[in-house]
PDB file of N, CA and C in Angstrom:
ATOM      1  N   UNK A   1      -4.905 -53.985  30.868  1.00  0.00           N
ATOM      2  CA  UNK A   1      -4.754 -53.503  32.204  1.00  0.00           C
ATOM      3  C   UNK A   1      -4.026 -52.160  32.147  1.00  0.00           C
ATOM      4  N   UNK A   2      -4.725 -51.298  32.654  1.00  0.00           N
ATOM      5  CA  UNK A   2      -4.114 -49.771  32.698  1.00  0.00           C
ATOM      6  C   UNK A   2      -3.132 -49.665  33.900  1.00  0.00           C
ATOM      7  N   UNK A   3      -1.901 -49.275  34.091  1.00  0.00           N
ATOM      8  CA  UNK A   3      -1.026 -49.507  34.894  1.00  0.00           C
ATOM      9  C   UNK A   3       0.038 -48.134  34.636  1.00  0.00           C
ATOM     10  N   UNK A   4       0.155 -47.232  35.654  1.00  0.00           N
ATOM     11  CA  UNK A   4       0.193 -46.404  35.558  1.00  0.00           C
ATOM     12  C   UNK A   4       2.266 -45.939  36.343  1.00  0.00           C
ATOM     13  N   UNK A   5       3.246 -45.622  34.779  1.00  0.00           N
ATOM     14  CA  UNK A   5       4.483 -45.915  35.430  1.00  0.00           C
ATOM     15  C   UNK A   5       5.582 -44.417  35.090  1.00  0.00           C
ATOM     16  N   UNK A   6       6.213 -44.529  36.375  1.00  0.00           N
ATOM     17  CA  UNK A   6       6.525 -43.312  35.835  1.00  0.00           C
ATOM     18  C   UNK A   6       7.923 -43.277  34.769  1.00  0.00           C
ATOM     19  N   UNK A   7       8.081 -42.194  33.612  1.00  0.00           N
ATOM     20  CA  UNK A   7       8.864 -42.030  33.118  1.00  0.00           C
ATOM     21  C   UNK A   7      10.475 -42.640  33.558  1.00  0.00           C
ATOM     22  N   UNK A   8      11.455 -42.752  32.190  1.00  0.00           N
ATOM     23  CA  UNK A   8      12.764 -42.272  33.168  1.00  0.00           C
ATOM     24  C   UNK A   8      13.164 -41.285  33.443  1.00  0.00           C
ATOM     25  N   UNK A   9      12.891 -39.890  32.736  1.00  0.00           N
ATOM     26  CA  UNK A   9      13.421 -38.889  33.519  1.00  0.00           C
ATOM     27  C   UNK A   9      12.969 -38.310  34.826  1.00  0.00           C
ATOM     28  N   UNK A  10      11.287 -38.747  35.034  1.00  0.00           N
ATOM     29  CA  UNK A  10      11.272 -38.681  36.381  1.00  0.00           C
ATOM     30  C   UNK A  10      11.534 -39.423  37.324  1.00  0.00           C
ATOM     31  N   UNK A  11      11.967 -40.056  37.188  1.00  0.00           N
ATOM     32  CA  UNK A  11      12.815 -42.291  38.053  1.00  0.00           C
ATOM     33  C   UNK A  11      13.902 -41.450  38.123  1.00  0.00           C
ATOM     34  N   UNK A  12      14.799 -40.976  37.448  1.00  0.00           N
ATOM     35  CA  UNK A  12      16.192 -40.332  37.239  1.00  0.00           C
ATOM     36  C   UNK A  12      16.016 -39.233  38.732  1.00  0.00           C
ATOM     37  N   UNK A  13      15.136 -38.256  37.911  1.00  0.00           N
ATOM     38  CA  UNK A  13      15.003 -36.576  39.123  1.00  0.00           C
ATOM     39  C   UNK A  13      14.400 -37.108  40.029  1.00  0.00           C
ATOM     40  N   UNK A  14      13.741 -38.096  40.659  1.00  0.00           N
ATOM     41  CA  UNK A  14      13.420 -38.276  41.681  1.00  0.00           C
ATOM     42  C   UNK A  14      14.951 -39.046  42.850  1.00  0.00           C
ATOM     43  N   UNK A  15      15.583 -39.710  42.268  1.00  0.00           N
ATOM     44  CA  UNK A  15      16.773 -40.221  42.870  1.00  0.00           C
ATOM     45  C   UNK A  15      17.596 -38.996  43.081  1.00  0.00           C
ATOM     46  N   UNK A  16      17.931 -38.465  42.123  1.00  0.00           N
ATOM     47  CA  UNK A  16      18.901 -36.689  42.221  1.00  0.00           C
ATOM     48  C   UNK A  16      18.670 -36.187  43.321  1.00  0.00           C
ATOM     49  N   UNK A  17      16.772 -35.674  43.265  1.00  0.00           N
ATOM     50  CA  UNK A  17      16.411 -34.939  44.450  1.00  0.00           C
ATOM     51  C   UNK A  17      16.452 -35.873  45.646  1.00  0.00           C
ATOM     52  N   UNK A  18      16.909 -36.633  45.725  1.00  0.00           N
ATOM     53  CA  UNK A  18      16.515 -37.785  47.141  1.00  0.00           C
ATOM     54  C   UNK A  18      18.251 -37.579  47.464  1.00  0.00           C
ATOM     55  N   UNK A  19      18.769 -36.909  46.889  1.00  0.00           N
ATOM     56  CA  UNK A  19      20.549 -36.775  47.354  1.00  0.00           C
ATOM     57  C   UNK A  19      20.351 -35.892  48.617  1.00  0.00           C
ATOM     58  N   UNK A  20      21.154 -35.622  49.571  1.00  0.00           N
ATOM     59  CA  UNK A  20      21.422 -34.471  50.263  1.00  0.00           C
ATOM     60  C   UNK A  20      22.580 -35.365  51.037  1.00  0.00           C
ATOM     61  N   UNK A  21      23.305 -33.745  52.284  1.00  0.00           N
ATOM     62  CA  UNK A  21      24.096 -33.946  53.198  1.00  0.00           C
ATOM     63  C   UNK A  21      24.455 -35.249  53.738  1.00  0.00           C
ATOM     64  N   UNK A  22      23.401 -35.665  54.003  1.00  0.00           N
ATOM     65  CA  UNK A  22      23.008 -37.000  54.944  1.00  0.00           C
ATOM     66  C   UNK A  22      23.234 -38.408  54.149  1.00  0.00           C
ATOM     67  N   UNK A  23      22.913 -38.314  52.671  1.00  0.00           N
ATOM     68  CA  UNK A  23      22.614 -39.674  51.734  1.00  0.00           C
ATOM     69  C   UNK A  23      23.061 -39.086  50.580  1.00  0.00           C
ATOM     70  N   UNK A  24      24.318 -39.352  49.983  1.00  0.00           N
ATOM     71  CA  UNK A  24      24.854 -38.527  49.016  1.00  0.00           C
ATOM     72  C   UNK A  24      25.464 -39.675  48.346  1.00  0.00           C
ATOM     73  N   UNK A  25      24.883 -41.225  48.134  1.00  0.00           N
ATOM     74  CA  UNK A  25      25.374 -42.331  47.860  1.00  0.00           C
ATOM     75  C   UNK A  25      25.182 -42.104  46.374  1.00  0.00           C
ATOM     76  N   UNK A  26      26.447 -42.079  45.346  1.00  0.00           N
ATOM     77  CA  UNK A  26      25.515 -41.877  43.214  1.00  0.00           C
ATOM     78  C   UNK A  26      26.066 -43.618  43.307  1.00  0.00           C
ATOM     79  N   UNK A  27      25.865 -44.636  43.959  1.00  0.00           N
ATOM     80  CA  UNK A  27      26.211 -46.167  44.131  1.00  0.00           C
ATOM     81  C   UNK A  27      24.401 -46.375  43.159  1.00  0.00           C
ATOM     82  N   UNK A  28      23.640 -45.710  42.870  1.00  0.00           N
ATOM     83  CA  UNK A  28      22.397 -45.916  42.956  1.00  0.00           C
ATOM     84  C   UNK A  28      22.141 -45.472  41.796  1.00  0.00           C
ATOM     85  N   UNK A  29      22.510 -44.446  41.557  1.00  0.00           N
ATOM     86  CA  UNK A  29      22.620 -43.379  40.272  1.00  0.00           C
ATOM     87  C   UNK A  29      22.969 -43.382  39.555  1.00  0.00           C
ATOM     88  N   UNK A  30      24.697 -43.671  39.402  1.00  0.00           N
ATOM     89  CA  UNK A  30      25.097 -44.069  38.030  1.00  0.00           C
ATOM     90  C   UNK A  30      24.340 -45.146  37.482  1.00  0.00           C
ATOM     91  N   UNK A  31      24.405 -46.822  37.701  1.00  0.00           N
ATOM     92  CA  UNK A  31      23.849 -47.355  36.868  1.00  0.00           C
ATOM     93  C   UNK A  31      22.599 -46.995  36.172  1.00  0.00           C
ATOM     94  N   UNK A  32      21.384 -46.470  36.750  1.00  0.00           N
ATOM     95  CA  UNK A  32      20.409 -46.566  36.502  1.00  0.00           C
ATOM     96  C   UNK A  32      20.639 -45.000  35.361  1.00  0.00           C
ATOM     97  N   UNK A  33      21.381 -44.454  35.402  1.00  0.00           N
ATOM     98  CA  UNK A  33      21.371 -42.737  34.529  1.00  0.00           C
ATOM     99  C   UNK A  33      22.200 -43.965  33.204  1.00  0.00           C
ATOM    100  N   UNK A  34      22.860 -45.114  33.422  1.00  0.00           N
ATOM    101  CA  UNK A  34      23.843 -45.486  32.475  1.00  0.00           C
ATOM    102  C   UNK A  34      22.611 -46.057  31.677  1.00  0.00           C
ATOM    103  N   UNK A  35      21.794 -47.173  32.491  1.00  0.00           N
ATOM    104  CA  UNK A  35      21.118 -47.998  31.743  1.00  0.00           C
ATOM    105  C   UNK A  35      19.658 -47.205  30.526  1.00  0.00           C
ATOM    106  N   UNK A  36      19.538 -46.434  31.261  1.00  0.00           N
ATOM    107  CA  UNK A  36      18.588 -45.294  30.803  1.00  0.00           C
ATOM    108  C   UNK A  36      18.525 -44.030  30.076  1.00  0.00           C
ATOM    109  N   UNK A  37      20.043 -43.920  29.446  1.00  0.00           N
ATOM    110  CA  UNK A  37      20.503 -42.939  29.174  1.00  0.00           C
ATOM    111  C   UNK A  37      20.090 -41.841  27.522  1.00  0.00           C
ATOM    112  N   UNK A  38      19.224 -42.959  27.317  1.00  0.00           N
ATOM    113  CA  UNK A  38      18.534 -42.894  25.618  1.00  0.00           C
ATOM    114  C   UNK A  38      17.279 -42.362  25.951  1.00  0.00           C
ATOM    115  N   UNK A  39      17.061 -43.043  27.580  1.00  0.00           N
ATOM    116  CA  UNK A  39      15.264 -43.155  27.212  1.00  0.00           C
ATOM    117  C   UNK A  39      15.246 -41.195  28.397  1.00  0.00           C
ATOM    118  N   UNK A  40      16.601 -40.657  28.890  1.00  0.00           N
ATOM    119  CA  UNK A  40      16.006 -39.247  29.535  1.00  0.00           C
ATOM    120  C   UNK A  40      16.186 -38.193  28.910  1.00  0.00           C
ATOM    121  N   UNK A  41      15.231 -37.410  29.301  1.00  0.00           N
ATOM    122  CA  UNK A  41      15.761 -36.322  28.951  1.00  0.00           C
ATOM    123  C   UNK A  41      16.293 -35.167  29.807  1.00  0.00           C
ATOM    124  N   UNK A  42      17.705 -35.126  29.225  1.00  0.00           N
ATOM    125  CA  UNK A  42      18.890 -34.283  29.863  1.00  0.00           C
ATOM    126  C   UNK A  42      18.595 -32.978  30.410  1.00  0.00           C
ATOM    127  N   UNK A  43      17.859 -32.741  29.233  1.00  0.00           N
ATOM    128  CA  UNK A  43      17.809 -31.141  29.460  1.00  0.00           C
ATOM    129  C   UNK A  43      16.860 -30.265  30.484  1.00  0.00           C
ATOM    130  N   UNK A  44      15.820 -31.652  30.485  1.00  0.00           N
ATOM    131  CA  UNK A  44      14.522 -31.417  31.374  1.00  0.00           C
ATOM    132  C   UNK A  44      15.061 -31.872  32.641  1.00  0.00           C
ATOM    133  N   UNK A  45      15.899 -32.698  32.979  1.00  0.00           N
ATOM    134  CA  UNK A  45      16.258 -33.284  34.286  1.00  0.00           C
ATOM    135  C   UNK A  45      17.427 -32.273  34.568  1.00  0.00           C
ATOM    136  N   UNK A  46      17.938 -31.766  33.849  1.00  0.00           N
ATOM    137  CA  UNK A  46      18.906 -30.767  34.853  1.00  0.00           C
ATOM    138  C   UNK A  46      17.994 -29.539  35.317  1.00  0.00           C
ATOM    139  N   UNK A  47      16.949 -28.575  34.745  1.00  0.00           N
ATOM    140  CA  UNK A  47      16.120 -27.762  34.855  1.00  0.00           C
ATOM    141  C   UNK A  47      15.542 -27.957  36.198  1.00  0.00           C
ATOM    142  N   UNK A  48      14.895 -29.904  36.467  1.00  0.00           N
ATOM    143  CA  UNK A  48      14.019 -30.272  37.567  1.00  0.00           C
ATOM    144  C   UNK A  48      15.004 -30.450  39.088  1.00  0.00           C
ATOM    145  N   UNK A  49      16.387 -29.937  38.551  1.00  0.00           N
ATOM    146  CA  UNK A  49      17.119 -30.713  39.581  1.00  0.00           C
ATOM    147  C   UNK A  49      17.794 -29.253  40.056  1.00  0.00           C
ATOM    148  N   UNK A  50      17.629 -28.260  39.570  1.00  0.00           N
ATOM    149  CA  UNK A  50      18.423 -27.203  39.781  1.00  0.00           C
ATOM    150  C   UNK A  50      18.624 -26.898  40.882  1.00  0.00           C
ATOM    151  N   UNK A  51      17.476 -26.748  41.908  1.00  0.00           N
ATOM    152  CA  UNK A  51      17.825 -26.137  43.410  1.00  0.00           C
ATOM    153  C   UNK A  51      18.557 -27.473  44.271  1.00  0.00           C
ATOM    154  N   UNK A  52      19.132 -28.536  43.966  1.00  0.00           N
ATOM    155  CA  UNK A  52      19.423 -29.338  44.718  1.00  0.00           C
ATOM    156  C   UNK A  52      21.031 -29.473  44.666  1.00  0.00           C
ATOM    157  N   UNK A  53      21.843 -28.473  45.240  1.00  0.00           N
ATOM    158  CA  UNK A  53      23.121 -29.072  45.033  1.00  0.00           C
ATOM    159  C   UNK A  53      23.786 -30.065  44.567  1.00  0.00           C
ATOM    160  N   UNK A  54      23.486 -30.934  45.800  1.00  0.00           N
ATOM    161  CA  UNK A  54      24.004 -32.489  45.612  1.00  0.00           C
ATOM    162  C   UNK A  54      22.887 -33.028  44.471  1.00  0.00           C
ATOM    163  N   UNK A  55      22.429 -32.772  43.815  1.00  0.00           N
ATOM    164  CA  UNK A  55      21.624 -33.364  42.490  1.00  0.00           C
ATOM    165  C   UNK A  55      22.237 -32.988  41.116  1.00  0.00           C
ATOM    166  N   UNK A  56      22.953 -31.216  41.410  1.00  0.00           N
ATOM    167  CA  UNK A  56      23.438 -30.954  40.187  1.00  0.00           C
ATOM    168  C   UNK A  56      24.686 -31.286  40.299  1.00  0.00           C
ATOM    169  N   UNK A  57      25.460 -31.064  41.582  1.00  0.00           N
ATOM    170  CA  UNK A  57      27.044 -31.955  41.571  1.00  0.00           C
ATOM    171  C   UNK A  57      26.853 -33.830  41.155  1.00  0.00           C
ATOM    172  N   UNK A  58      25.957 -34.199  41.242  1.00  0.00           N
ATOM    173  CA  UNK A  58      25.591 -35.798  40.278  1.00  0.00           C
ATOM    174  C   UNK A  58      25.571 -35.563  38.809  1.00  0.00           C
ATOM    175  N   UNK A  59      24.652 -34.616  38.581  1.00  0.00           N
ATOM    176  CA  UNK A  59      24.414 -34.180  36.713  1.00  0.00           C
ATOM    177  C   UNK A  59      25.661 -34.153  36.527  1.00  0.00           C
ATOM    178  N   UNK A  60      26.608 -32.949  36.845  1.00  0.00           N
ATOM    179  CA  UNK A  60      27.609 -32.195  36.505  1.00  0.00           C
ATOM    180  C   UNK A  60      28.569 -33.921  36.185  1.00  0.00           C
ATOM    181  N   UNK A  61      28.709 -35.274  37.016  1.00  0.00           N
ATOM    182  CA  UNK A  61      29.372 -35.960  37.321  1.00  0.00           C
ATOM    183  C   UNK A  61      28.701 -36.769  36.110  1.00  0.00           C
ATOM    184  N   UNK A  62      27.954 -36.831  36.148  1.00  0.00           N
ATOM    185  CA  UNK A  62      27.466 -37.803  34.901  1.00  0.00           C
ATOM    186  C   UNK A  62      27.874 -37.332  33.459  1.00  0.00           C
ATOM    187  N   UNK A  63      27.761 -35.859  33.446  1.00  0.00           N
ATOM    188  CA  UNK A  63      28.247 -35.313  32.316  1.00  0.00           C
ATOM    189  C   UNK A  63      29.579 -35.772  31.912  1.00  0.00           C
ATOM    190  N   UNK A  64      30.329 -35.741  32.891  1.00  0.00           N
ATOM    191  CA  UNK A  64      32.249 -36.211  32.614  1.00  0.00           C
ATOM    192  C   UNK A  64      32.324 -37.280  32.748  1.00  0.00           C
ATOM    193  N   UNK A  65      31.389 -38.165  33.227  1.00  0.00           N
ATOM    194  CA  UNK A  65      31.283 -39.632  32.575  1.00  0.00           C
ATOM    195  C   UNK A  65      31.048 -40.223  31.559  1.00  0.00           C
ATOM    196  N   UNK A  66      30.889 -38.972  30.599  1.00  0.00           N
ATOM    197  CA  UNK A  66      29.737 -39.360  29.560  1.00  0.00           C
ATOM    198  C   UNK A  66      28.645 -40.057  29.207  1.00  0.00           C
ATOM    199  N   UNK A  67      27.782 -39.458  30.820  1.00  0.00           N
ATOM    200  CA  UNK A  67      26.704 -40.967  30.257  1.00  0.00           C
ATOM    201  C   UNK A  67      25.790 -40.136  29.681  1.00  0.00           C
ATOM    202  N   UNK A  68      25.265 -38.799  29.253  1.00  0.00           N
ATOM    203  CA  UNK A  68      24.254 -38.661  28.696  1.00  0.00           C
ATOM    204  C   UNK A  68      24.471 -38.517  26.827  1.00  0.00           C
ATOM    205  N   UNK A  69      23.787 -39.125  26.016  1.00  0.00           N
ATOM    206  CA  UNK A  69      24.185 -39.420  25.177  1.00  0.00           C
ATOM    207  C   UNK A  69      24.720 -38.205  24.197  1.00  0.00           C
ATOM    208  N   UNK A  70      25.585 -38.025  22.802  1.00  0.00           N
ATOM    209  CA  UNK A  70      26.096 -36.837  22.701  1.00  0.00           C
ATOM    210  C   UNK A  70      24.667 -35.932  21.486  1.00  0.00           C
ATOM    211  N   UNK A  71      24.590 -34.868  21.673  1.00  0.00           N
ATOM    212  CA  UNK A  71      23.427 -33.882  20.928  1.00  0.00           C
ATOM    213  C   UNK A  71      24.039 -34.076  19.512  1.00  0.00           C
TER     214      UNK A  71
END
């Protein structure tokens, strides 16, 4: 059965970009950046997230959490 799923780094940048003014909850975010943290890629998800403030103030937050794993 062909079943068609998306990545984690786009599961990841799609939650980032879903941040703004209004819904700025990372209650959603951390775990799922924790549980997944092998399978994204960092470098491509900060690039996809750039114009979103509240997406890169999450990156920036995950970074000093250390959840993305070390290079």
């Amino acid at each position: 059965m062909w079943m068609p799923v998306l990545s984690a780094t786009d599961m990841l940048v799609s939650k980032l970009n879903a941040l703004n003014e209004h819904h700025c909850n990372l209650a959603s975010v951390i775990p799922v950046a924790r549980a997944l943290r092998e399978q994204i890629d960092w470098p491509k998800l900060r690039e996809e997230v750039a114009w979103n403030d509240f997406a890169v103030a999450a990156s920036f937050l995950l970074d000093r959490l250390q959840v993305p794993p070390p290079t």
